[in-house]
N, C-alpha and C. Protein backbone atom coordinates (compact mmCIF):
# COMPACT_ATOMS: atom_id res chain seq x y z
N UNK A 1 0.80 -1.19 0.00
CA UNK A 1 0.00 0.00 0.00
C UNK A 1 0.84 1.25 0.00
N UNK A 2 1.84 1.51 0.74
CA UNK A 2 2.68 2.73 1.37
C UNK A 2 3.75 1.92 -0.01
N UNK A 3 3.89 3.39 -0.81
CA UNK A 3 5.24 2.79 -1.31
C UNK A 3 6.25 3.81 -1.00
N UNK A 4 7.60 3.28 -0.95
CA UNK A 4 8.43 3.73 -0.47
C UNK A 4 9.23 4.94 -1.02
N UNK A 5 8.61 5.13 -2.80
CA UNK A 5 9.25 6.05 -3.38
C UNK A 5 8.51 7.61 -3.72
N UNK A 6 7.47 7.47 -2.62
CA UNK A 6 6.40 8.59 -2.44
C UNK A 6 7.08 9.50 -1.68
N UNK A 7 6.98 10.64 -1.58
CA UNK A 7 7.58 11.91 -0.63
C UNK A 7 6.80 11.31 0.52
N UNK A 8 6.95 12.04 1.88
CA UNK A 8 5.81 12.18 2.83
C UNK A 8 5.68 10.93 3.09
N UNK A 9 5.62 10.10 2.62
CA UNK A 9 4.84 8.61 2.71
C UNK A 9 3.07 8.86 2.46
N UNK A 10 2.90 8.98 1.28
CA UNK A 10 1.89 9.83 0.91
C UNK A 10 1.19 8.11 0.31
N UNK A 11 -0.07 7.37 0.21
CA UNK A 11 -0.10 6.13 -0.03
C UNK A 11 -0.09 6.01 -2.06
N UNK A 12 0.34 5.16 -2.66
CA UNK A 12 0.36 4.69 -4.28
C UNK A 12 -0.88 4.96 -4.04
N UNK A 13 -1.29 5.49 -6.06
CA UNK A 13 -2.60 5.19 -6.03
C UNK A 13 -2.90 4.16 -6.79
N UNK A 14 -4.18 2.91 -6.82
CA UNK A 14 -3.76 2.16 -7.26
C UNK A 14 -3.54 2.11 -9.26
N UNK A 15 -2.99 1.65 -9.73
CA UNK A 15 -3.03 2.06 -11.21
C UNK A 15 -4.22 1.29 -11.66
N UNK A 16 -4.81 2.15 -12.57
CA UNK A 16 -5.99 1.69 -13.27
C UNK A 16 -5.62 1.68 -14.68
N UNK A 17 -6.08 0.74 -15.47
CA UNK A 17 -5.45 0.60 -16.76
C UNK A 17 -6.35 1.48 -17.67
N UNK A 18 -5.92 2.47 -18.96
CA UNK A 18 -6.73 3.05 -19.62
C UNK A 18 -7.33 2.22 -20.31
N UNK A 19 -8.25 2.70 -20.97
CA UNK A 19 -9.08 1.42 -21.92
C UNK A 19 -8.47 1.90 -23.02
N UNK A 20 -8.52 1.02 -24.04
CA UNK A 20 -7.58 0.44 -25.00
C UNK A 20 -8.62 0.64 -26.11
N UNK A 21 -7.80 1.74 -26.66
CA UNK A 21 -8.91 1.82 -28.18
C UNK A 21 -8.48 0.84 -29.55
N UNK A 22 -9.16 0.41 -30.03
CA UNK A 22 -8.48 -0.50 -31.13
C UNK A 22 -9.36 0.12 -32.39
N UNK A 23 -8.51 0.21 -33.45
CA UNK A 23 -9.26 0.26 -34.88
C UNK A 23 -9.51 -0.94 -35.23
N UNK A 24 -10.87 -1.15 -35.91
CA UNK A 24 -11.56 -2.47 -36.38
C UNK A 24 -10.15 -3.02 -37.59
N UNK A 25 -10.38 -4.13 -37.02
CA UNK A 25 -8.87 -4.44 -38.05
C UNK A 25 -9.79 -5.30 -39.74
N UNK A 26 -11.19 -5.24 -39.79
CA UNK A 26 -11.70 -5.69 -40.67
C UNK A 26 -11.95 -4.53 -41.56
N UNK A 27 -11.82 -4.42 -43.33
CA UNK A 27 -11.99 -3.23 -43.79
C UNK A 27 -13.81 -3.19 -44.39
N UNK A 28 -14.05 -2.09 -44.11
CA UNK A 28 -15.83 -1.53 -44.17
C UNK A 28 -16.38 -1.75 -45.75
N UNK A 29 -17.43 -2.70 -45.42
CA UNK A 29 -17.86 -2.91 -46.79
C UNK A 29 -17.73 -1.88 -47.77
N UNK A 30 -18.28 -2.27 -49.26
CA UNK A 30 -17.95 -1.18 -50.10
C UNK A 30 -19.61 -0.50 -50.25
N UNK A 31 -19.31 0.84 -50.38
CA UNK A 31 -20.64 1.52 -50.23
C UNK A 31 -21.45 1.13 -51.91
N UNK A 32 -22.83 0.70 -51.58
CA UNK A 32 -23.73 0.36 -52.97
C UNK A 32 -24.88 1.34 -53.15
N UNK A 33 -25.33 0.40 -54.27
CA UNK A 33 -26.89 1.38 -54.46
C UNK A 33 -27.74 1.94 -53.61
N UNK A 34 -28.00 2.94 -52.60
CA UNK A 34 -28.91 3.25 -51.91
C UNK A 34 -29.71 4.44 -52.30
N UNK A 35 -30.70 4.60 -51.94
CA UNK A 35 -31.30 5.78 -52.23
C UNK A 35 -30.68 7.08 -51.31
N UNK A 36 -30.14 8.01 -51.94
CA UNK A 36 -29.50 9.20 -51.51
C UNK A 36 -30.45 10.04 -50.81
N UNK A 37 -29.77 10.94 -49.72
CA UNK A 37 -31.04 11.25 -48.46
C UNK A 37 -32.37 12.43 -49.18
N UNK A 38 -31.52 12.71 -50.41
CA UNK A 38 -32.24 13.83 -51.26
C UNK A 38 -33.72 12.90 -52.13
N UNK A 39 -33.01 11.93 -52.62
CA UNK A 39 -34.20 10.60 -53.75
C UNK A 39 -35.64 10.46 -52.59
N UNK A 40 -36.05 10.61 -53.47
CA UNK A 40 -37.91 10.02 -53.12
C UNK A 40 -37.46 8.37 -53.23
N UNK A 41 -38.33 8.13 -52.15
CA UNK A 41 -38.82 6.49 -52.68
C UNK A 41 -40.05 6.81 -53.03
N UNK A 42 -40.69 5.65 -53.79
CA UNK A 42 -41.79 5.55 -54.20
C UNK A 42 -42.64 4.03 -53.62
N UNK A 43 -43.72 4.07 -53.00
CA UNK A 43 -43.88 3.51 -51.99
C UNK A 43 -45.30 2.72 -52.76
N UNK A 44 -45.42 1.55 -52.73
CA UNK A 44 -46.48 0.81 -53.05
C UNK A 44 -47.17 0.10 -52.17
N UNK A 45 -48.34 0.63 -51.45
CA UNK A 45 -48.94 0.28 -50.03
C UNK A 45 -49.43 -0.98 -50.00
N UNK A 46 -49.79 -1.92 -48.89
CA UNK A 46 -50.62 -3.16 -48.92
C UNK A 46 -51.82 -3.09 -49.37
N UNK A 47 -52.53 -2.25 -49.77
CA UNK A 47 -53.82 -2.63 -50.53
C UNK A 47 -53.86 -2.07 -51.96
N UNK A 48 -53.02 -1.50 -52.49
CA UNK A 48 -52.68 -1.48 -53.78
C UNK A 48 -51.82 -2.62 -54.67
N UNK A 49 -52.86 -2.94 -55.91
CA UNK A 49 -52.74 -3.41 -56.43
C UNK A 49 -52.31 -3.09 -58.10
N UNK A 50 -51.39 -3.58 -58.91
CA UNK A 50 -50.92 -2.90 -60.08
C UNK A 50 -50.86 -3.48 -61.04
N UNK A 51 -51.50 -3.64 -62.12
CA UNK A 51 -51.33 -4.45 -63.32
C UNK A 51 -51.00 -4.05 -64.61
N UNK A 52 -49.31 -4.27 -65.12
CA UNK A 52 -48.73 -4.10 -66.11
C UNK A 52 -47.41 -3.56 -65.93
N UNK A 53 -47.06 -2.54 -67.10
CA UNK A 53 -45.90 -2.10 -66.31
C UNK A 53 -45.43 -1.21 -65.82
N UNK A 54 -43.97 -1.04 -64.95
CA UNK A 54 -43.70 -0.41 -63.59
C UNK A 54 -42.35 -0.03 -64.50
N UNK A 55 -42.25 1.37 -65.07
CA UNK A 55 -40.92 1.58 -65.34
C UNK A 55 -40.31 3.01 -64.71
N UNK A 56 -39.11 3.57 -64.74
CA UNK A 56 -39.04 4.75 -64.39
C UNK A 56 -37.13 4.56 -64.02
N UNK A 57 -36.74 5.47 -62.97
CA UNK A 57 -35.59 5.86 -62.19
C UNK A 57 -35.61 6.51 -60.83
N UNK A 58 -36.64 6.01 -60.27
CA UNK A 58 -36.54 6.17 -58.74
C UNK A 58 -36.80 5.02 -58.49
N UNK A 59 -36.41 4.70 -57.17
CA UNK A 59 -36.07 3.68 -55.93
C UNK A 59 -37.65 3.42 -55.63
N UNK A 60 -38.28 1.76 -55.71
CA UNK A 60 -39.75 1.25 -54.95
C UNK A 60 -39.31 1.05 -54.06
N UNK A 61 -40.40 0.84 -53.05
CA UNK A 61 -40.37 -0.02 -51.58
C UNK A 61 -42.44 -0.68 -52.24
N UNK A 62 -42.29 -1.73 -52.17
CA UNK A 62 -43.69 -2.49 -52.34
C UNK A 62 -43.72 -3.59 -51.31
N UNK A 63 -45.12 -2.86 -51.25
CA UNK A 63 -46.00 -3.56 -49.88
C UNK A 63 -47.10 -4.50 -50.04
N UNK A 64 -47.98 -4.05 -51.76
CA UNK A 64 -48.68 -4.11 -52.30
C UNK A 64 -48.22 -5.44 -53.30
N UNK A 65 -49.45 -5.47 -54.12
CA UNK A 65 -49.23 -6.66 -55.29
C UNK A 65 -48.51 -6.35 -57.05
N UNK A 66 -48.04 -6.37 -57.72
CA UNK A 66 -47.72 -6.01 -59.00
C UNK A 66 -47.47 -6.84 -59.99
N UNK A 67 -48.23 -7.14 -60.75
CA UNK A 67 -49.01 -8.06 -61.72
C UNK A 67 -48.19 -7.36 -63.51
N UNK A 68 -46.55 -7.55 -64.03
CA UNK A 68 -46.47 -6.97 -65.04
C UNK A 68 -44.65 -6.81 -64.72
N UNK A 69 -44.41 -6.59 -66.18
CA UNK A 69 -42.71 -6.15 -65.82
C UNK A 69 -42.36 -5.12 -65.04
N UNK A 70 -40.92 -4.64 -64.82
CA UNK A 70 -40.80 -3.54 -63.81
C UNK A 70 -39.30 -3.49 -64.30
N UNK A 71 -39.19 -2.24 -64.43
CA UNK A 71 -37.55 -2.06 -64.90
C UNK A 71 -37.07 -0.64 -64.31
N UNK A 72 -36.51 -0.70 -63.56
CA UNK A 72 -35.82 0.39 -62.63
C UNK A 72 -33.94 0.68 -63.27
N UNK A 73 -34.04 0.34 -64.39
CA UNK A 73 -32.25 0.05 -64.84
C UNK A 73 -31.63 0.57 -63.72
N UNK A 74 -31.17 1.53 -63.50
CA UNK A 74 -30.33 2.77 -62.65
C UNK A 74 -30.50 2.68 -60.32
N UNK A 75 -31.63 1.72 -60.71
CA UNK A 75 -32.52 2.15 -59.11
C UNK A 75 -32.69 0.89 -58.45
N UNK A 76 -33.13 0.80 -57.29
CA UNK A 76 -33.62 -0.27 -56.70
C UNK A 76 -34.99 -0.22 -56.40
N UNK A 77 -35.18 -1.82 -56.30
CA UNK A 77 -36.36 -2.26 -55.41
C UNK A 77 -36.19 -3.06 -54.50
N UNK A 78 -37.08 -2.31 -53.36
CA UNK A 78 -37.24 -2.92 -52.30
C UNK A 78 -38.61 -4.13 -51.95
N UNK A 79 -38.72 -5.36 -52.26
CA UNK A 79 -40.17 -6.38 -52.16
C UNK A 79 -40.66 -6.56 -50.41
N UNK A 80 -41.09 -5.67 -50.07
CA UNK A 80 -41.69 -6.15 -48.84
C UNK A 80 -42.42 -6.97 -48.01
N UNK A 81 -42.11 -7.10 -46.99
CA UNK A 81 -42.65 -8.75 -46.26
C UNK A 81 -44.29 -8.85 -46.85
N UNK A 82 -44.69 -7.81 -46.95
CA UNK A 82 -46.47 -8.08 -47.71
C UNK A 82 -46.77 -8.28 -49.12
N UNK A 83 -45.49 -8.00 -49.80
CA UNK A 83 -45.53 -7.78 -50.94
C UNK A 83 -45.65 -9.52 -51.64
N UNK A 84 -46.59 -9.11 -53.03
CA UNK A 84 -46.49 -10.23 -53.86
C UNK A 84 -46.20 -9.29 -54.88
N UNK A 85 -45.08 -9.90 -55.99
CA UNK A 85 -44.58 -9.67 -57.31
C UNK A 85 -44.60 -10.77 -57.90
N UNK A 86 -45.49 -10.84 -59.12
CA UNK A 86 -45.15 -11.53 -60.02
C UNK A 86 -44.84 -11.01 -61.43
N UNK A 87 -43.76 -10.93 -62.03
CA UNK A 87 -42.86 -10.21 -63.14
C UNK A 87 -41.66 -10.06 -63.00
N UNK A 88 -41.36 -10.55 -64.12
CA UNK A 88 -40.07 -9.99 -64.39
C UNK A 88 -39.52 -8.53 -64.06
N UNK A 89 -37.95 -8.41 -63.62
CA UNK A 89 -37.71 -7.20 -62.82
C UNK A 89 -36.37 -6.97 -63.37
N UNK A 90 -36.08 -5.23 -63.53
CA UNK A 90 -34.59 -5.41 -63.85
C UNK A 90 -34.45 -4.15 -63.37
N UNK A 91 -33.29 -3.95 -62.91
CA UNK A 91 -32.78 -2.90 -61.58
C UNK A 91 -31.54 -2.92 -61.12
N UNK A 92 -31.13 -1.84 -60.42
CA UNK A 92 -29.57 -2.13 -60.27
C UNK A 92 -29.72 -2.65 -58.81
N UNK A 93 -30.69 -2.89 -58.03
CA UNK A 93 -30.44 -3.60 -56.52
C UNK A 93 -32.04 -4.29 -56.65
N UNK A 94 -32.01 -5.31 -56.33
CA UNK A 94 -32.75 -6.11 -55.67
C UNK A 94 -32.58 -6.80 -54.27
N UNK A 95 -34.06 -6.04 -53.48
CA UNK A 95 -34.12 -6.45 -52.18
C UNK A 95 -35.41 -7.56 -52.10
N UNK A 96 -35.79 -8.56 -51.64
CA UNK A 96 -36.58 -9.55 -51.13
C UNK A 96 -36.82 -9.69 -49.78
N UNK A 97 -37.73 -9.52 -49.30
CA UNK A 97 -38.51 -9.77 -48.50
C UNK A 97 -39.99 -10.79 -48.42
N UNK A 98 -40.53 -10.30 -49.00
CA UNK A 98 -41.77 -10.83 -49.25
C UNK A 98 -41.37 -11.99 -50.44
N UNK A 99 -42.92 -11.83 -51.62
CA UNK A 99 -42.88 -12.71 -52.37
C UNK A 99 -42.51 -12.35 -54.17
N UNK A 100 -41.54 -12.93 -54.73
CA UNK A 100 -41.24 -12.59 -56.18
C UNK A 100 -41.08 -13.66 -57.26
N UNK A 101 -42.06 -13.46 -57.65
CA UNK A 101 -42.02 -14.69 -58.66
C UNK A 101 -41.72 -14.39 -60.39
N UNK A 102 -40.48 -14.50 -60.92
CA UNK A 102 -40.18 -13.82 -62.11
C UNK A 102 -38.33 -13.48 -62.24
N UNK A 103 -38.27 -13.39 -63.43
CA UNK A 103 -36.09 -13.63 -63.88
C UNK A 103 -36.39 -12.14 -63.33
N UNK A 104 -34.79 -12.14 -62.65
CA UNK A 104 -34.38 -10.62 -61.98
C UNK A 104 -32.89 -11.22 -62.62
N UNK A 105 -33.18 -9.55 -63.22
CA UNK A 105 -31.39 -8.89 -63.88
C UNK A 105 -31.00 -7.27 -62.96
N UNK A 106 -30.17 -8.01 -61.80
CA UNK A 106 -29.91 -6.33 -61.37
C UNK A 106 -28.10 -6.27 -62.09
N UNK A 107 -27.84 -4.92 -61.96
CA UNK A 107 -26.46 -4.62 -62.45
C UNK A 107 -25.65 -4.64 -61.18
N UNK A 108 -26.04 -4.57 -59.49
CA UNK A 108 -25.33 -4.43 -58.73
C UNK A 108 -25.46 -6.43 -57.72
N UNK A 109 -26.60 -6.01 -57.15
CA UNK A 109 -26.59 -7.35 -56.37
C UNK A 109 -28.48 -7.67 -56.08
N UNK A 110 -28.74 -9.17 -55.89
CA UNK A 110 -29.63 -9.61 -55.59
C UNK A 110 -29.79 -9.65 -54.24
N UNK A 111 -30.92 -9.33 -53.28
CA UNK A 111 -30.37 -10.45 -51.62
C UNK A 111 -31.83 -10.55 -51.68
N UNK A 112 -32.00 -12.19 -50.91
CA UNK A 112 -32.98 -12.78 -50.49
C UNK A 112 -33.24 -12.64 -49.14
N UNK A 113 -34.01 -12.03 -48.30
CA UNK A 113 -34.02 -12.34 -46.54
C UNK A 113 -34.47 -13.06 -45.96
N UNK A 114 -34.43 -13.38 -45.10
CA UNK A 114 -35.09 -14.52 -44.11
C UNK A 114 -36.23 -14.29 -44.40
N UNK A 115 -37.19 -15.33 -44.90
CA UNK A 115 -38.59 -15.12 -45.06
C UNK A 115 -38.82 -14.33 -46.02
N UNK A 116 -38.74 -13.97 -47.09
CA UNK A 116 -38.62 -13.63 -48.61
C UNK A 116 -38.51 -15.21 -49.61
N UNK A 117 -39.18 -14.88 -50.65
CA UNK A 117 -39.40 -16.21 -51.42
C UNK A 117 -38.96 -15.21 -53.09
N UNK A 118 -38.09 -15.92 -53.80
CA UNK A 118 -37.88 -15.66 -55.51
C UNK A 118 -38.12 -16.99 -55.84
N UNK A 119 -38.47 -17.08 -56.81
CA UNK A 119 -38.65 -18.15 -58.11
C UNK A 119 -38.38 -17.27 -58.95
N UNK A 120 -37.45 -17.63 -59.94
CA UNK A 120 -36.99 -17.25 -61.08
C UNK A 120 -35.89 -17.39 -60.97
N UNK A 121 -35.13 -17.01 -62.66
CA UNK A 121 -33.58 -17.10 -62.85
C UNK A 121 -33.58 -15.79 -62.49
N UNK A 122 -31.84 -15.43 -61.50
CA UNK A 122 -31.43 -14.42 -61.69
C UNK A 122 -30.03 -14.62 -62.61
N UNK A 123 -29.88 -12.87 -62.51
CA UNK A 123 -28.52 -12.71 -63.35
C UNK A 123 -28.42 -11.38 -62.87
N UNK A 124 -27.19 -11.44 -62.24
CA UNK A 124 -26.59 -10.55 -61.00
C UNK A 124 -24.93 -10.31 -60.65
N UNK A 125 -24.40 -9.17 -60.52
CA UNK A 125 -22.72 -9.18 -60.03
C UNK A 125 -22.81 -9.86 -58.64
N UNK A 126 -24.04 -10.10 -57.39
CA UNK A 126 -23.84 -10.49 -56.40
C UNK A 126 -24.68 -11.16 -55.93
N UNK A 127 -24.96 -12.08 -55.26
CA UNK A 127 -26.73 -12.68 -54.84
C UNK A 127 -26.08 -12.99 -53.10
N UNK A 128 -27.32 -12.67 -52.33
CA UNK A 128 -27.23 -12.70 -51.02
C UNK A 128 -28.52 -13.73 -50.79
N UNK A 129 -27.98 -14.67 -50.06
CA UNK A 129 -29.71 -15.84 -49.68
C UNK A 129 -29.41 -16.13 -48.11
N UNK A 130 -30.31 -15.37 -47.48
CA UNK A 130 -30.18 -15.53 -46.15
C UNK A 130 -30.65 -16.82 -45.68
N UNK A 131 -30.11 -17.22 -44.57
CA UNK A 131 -30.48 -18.78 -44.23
C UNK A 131 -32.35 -18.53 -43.51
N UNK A 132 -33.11 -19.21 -43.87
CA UNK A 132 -34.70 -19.16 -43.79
C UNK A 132 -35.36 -18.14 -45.07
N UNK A 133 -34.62 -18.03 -46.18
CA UNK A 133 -35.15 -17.62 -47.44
C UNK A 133 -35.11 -18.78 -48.64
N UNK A 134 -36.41 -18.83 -49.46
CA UNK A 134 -36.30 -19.75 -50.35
C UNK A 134 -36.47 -19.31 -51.82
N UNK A 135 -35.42 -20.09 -52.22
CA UNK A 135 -35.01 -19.90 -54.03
C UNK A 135 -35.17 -20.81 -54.41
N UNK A 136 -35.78 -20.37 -55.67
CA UNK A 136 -35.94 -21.71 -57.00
C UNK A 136 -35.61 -21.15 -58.03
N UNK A 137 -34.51 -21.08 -58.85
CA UNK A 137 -34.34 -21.13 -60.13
C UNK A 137 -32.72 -21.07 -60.43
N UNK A 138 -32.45 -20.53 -61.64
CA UNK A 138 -30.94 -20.36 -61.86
C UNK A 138 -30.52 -18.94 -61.66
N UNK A 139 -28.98 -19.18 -61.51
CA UNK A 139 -27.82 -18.08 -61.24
C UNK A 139 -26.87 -17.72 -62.21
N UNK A 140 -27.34 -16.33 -62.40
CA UNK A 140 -26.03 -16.15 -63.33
C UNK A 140 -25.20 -15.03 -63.10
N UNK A 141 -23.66 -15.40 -62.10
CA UNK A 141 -22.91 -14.68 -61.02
C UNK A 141 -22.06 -13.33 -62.56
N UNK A 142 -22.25 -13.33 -63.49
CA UNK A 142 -21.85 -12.24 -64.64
C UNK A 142 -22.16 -11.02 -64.22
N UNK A 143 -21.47 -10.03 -64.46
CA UNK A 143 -21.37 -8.61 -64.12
C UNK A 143 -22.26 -8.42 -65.07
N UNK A 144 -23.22 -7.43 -64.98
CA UNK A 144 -24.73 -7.27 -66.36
C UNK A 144 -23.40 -5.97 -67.15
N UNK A 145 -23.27 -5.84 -68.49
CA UNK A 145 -23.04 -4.80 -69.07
C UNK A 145 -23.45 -3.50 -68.67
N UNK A 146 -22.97 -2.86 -68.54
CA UNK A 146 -23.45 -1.21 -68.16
C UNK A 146 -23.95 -0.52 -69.50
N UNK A 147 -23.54 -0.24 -70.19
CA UNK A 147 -23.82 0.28 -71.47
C UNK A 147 -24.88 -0.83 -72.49
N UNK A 148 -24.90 -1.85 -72.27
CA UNK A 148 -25.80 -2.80 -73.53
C UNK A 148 -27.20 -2.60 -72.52
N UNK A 149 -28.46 -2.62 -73.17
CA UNK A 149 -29.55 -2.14 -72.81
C UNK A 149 -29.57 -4.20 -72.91
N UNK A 150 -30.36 -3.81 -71.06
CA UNK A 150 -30.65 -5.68 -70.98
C UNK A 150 -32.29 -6.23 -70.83
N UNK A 151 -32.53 -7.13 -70.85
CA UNK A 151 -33.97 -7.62 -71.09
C UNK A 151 -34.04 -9.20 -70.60
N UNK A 152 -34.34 -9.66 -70.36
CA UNK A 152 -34.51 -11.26 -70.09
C UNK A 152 -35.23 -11.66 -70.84
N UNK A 153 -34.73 -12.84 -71.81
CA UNK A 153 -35.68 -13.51 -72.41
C UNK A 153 -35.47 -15.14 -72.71
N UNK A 154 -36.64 -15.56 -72.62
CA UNK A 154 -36.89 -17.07 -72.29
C UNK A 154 -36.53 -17.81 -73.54
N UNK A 155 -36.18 -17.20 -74.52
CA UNK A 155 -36.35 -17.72 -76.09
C UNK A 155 -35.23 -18.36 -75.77
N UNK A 156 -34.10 -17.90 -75.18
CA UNK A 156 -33.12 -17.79 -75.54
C UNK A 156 -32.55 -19.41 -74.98
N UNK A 157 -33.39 -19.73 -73.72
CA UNK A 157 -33.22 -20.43 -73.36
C UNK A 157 -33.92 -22.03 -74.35
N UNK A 158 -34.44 -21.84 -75.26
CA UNK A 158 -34.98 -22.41 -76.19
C UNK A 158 -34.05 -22.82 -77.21
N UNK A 159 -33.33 -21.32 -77.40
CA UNK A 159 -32.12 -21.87 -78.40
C UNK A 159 -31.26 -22.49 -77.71
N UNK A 160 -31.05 -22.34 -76.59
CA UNK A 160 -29.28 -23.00 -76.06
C UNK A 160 -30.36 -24.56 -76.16
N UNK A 161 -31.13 -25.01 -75.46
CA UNK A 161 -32.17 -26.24 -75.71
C UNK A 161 -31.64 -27.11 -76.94
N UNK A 162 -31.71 -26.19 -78.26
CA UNK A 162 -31.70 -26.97 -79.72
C UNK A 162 -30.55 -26.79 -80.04
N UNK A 163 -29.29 -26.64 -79.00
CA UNK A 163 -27.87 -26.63 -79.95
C UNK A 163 -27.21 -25.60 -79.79
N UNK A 164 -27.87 -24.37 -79.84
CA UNK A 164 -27.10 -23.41 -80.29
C UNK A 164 -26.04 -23.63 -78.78
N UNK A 165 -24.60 -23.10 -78.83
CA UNK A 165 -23.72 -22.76 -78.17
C UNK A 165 -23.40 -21.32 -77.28
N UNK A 166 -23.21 -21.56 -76.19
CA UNK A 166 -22.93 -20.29 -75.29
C UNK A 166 -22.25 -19.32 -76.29
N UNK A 167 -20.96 -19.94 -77.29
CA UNK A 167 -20.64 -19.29 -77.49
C UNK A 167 -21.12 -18.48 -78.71
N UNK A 168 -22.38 -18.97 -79.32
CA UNK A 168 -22.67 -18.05 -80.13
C UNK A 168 -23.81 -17.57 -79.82
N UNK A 169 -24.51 -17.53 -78.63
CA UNK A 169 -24.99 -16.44 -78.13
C UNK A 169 -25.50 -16.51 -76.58
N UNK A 170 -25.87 -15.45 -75.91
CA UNK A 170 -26.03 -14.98 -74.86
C UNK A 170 -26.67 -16.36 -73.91
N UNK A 171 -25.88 -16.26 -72.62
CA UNK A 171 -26.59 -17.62 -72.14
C UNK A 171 -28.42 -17.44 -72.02
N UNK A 172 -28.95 -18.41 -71.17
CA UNK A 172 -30.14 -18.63 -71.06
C UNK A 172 -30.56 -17.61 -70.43
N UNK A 173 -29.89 -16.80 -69.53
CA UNK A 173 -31.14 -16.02 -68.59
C UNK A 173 -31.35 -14.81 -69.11
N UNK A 174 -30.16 -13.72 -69.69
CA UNK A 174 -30.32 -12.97 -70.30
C UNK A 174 -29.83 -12.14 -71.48
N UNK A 175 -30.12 -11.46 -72.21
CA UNK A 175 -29.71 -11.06 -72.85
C UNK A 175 -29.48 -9.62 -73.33
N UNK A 176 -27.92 -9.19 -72.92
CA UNK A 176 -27.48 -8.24 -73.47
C UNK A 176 -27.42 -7.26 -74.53
């Protein structure tokens, strides 16, 4: 207690250790598609219902049902836990939640969440499938072209069927 190299005999105090700052030694994901704090979302409620198509360059969030294609090139959609989609979708982010039934071509990444359902082929730079989310169809892990205007089409998958070769044209899910 008394240490001996105190003036006075004045008592140690006891040392307390500083806390120890550490930098995260893992490096921070890379920042993606989000809607910027300025962008509208555009919001499709649970009792709206939509039949045909959904095109534009702002960011959905759907709550509601949508019965028809949907092409957001530039934007995302968000499928919400209420949501039913059935159509084809093409977008630079796809989010799942709810229900989507139809080929998704995003240019950035797909993710499925816990309790979110896709059926369809995707074709995607990234796909996320959370464990208690269910998928049915094919993957196609290809970076989408930025500049070639894209579309999904089923034909195509008809031709690779009768012969034709990957390499003479675009695989099955989509086409560039």
């Amino acid at each position: 207690m008394w240490s001996p190299s105190r003036p006075n005999g004045s008592p140690s105090q006891p040392s307390v250790p500083e806390p120890k700052t550490s930098s995260p030694s893992v490096n921070p994901a890379p920042v993606v598609s989000r809607p910027r704090s300025d962008e509208r979302i555009t919001y499709i409620g649970k009792t709206l219902v939509i039949k045909g198509e959904v095109s534009g360059s702002e960011p959905i969030h759907i709550e509601g049902k949508i019965e028809g294609p949907i092409s957001l090139r530039d934007s995302h959609i968000n499928v919400g836990r209420d949501a039913v989609v059935s159509s084809d979708v093409q977008a630079g982010e796809v989010i799942v939640r709810g229900t989507l039934d139809g080929n998704v071509t995003a240019r950035d990444r797909v993710e499925v969440h816990s309790g979110g359902s896709l059926t369809g082929n995707v074709c995607a730079g990234r796909i996320s499938i959370e464990y208690g989310a269910f998928f049915h169809g094919k993957v196609d892990m290809r970076q989408p072209d930025p500049k070639a205007q894209f579309s999904i089409d089923e034909s195509d998958a008809k031709k690779k069927s009768q012969g034709v070769t990957a390499h003479e044209e675009a695989p099955a899910l989509a086409t560039y």
